[in-house]
C-alpha atoms as a PDB file:
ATOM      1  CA  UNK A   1     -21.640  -5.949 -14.356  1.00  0.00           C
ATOM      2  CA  UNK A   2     -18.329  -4.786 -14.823  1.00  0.00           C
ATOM      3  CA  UNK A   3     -15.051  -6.398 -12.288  1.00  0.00           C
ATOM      4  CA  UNK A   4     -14.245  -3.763 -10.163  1.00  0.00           C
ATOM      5  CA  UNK A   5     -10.474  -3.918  -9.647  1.00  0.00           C
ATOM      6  CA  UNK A   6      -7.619  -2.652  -7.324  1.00  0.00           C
ATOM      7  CA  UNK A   7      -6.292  -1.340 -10.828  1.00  0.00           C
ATOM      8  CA  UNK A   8      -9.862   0.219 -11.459  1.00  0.00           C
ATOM      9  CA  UNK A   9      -8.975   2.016  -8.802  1.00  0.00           C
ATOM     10  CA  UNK A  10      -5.652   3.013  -9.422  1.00  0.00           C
ATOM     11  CA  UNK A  11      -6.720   4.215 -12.683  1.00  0.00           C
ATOM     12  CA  UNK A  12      -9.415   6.613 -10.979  1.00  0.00           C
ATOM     13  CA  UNK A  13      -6.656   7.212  -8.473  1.00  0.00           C
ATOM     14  CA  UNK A  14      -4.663   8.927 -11.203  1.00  0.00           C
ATOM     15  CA  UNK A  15      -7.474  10.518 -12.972  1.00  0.00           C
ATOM     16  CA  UNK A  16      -8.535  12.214  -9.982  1.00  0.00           C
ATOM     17  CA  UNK A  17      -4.716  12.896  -9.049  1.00  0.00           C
ATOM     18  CA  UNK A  18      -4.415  14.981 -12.358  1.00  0.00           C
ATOM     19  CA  UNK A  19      -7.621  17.442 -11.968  1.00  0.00           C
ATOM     20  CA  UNK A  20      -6.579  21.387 -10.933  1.00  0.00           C
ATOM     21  CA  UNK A  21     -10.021  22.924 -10.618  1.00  0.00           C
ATOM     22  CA  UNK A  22     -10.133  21.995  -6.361  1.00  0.00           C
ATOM     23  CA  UNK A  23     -12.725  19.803  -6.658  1.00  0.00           C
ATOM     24  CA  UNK A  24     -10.759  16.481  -6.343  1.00  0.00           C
ATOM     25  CA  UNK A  25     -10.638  15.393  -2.813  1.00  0.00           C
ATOM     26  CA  UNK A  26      -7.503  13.440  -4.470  1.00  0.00           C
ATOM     27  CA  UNK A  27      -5.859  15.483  -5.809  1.00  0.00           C
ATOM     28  CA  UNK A  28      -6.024  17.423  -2.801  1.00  0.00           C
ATOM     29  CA  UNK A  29      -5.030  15.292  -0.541  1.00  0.00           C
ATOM     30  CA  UNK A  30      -1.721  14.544  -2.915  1.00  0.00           C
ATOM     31  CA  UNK A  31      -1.276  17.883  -3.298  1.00  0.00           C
ATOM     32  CA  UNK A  32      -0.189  18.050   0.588  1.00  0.00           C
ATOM     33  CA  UNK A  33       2.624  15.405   0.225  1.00  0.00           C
ATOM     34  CA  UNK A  34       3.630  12.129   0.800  1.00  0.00           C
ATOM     35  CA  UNK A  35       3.367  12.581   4.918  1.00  0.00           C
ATOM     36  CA  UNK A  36      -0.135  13.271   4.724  1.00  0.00           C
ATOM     37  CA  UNK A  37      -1.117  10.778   2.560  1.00  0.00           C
ATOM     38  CA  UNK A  38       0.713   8.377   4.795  1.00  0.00           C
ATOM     39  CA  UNK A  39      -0.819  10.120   7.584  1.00  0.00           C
ATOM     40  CA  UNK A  40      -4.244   8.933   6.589  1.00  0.00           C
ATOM     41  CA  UNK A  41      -3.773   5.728   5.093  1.00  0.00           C
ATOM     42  CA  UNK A  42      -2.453   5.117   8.778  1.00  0.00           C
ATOM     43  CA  UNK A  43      -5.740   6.374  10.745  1.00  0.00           C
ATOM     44  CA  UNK A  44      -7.948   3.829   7.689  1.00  0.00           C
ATOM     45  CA  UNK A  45      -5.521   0.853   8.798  1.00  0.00           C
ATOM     46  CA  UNK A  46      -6.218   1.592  12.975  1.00  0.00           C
ATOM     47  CA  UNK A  47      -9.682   1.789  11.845  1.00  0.00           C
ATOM     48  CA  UNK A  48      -9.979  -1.833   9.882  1.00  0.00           C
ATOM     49  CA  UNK A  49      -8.611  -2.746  13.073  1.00  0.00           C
ATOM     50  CA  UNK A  50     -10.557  -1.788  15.637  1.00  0.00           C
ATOM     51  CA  UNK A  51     -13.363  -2.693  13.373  1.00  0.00           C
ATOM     52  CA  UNK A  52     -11.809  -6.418  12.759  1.00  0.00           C
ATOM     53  CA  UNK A  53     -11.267  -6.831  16.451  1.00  0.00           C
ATOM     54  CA  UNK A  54     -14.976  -5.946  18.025  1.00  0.00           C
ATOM     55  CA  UNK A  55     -15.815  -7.817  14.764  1.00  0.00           C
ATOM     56  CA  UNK A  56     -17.774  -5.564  12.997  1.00  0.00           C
ATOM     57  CA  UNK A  57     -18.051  -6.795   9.408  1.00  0.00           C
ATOM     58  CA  UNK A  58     -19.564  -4.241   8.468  1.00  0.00           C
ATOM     59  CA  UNK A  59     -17.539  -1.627   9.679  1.00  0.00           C
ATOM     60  CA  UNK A  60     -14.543  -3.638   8.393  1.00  0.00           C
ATOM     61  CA  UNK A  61     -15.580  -3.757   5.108  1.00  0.00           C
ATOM     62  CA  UNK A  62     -15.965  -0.098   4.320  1.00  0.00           C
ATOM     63  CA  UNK A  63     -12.926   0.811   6.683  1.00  0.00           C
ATOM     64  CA  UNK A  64     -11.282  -1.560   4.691  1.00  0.00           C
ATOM     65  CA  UNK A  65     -12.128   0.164   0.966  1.00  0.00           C
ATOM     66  CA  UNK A  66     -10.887   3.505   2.595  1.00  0.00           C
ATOM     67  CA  UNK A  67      -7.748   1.668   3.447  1.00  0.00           C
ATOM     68  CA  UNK A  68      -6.691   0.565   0.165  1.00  0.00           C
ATOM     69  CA  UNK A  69      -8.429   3.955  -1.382  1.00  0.00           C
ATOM     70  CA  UNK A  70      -5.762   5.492   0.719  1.00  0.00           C
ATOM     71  CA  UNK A  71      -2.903   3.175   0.605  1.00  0.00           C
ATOM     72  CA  UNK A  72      -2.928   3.442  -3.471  1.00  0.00           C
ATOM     73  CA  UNK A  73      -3.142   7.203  -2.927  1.00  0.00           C
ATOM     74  CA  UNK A  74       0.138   6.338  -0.710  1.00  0.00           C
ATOM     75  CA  UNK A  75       1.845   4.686  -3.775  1.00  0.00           C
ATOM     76  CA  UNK A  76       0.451   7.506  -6.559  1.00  0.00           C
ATOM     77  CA  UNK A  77       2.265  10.153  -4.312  1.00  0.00           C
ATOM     78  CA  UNK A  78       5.251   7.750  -4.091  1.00  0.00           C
ATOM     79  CA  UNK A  79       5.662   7.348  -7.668  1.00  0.00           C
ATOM     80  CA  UNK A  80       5.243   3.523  -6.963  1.00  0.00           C
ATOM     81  CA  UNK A  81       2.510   2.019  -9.505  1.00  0.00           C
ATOM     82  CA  UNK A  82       0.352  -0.887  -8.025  1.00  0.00           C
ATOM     83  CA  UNK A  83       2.500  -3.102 -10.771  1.00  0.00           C
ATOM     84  CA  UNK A  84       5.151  -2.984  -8.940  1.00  0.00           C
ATOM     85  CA  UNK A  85       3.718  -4.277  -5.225  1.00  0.00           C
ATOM     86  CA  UNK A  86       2.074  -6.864  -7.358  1.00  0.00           C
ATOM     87  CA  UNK A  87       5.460  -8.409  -8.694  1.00  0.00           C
ATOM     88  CA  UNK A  88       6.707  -8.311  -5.197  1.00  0.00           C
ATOM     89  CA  UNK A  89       4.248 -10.244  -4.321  1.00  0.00           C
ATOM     90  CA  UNK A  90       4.261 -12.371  -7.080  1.00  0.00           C
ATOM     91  CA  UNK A  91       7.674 -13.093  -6.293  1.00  0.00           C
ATOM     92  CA  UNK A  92       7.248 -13.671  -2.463  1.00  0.00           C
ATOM     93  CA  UNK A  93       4.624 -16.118  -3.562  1.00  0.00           C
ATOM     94  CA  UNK A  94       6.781 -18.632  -5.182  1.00  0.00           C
ATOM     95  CA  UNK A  95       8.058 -19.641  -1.608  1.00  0.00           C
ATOM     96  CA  UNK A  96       6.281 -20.361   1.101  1.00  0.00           C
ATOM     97  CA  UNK A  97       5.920 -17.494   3.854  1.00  0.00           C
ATOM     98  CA  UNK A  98       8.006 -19.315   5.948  1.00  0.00           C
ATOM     99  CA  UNK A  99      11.063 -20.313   3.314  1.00  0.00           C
ATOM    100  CA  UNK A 100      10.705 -16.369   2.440  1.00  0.00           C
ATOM    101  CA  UNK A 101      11.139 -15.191   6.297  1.00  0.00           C
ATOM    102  CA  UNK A 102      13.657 -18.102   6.603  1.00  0.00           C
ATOM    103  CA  UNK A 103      15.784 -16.410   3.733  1.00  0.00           C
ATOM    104  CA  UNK A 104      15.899 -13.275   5.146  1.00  0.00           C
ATOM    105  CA  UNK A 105      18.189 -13.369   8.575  1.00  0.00           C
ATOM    106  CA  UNK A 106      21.045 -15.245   5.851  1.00  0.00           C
ATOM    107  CA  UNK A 107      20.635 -12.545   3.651  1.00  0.00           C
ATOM    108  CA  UNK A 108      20.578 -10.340   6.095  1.00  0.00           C
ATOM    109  CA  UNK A 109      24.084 -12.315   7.473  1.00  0.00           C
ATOM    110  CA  UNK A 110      26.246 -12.241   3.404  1.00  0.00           C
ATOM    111  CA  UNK A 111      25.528  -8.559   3.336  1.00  0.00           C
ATOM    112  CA  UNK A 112      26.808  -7.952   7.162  1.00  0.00           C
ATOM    113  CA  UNK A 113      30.092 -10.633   5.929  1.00  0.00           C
ATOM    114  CA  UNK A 114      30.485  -8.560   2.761  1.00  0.00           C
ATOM    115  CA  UNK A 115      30.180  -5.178   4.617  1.00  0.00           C
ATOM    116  CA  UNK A 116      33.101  -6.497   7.211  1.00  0.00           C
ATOM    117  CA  UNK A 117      35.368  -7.978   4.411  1.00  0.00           C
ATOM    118  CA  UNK A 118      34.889  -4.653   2.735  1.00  0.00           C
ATOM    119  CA  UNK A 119      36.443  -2.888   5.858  1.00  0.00           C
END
């Protein structure tokens, strides 16, 4: 049996993304921008949830396969490939979660000094 994999999907994603005949629910759905694609990716995540809190695994699972359906629908309308949210995390897994929130607020702190010295 073939691996199914998020980039499976990202490939059938873009397939679908490039038909013009109407009969890609996809393409469609790109076709009506960005906000709408964000627009359901955001009702699939509330969802996962509800179905994660009254723990409903099954529920959860298949809310959970339109949720990252939709959020890679999300990223094809953004122009972002998946590649690119993998090397972030990739690179947020190096550290620990809490070194990586740690870093932030001083980051957050040299570009608020540099903004003021730049005044």
């Amino acid at each position: 049996m073939a691996r199914f994999t998020l980039n499976t999907l990202e490939n059938i994603i873009a397939d679908r993304a490039a038909v013009t005949d109407g009969s890609s629910y996809t393409a469609t759905l790109i076709s009506c921008g960005v906000e709408k694609c964000a627009q359901k990716m955001g009702e699939e995540a509330v969802e996962a949830a509800i179905a994660a809190a009254i723990r409903d695994r099954k529920e959860l699972t298949k809310e959970t396969a339109d949720l990252l359906y939709h959020l890679l629908v999300v990223l094809k309308a953004s122009n972002i490939p998946l590649k690119e949210v993998m090397a972030e995390l990739d690179r947020r897994t190096s550290q620990t979660g809490i070194e990586e929130k740690a870093a932030r607020p001083a980051q957050k702190k040299v570009s608020a000094v540099k903004k003021s010295k730049a005044k």
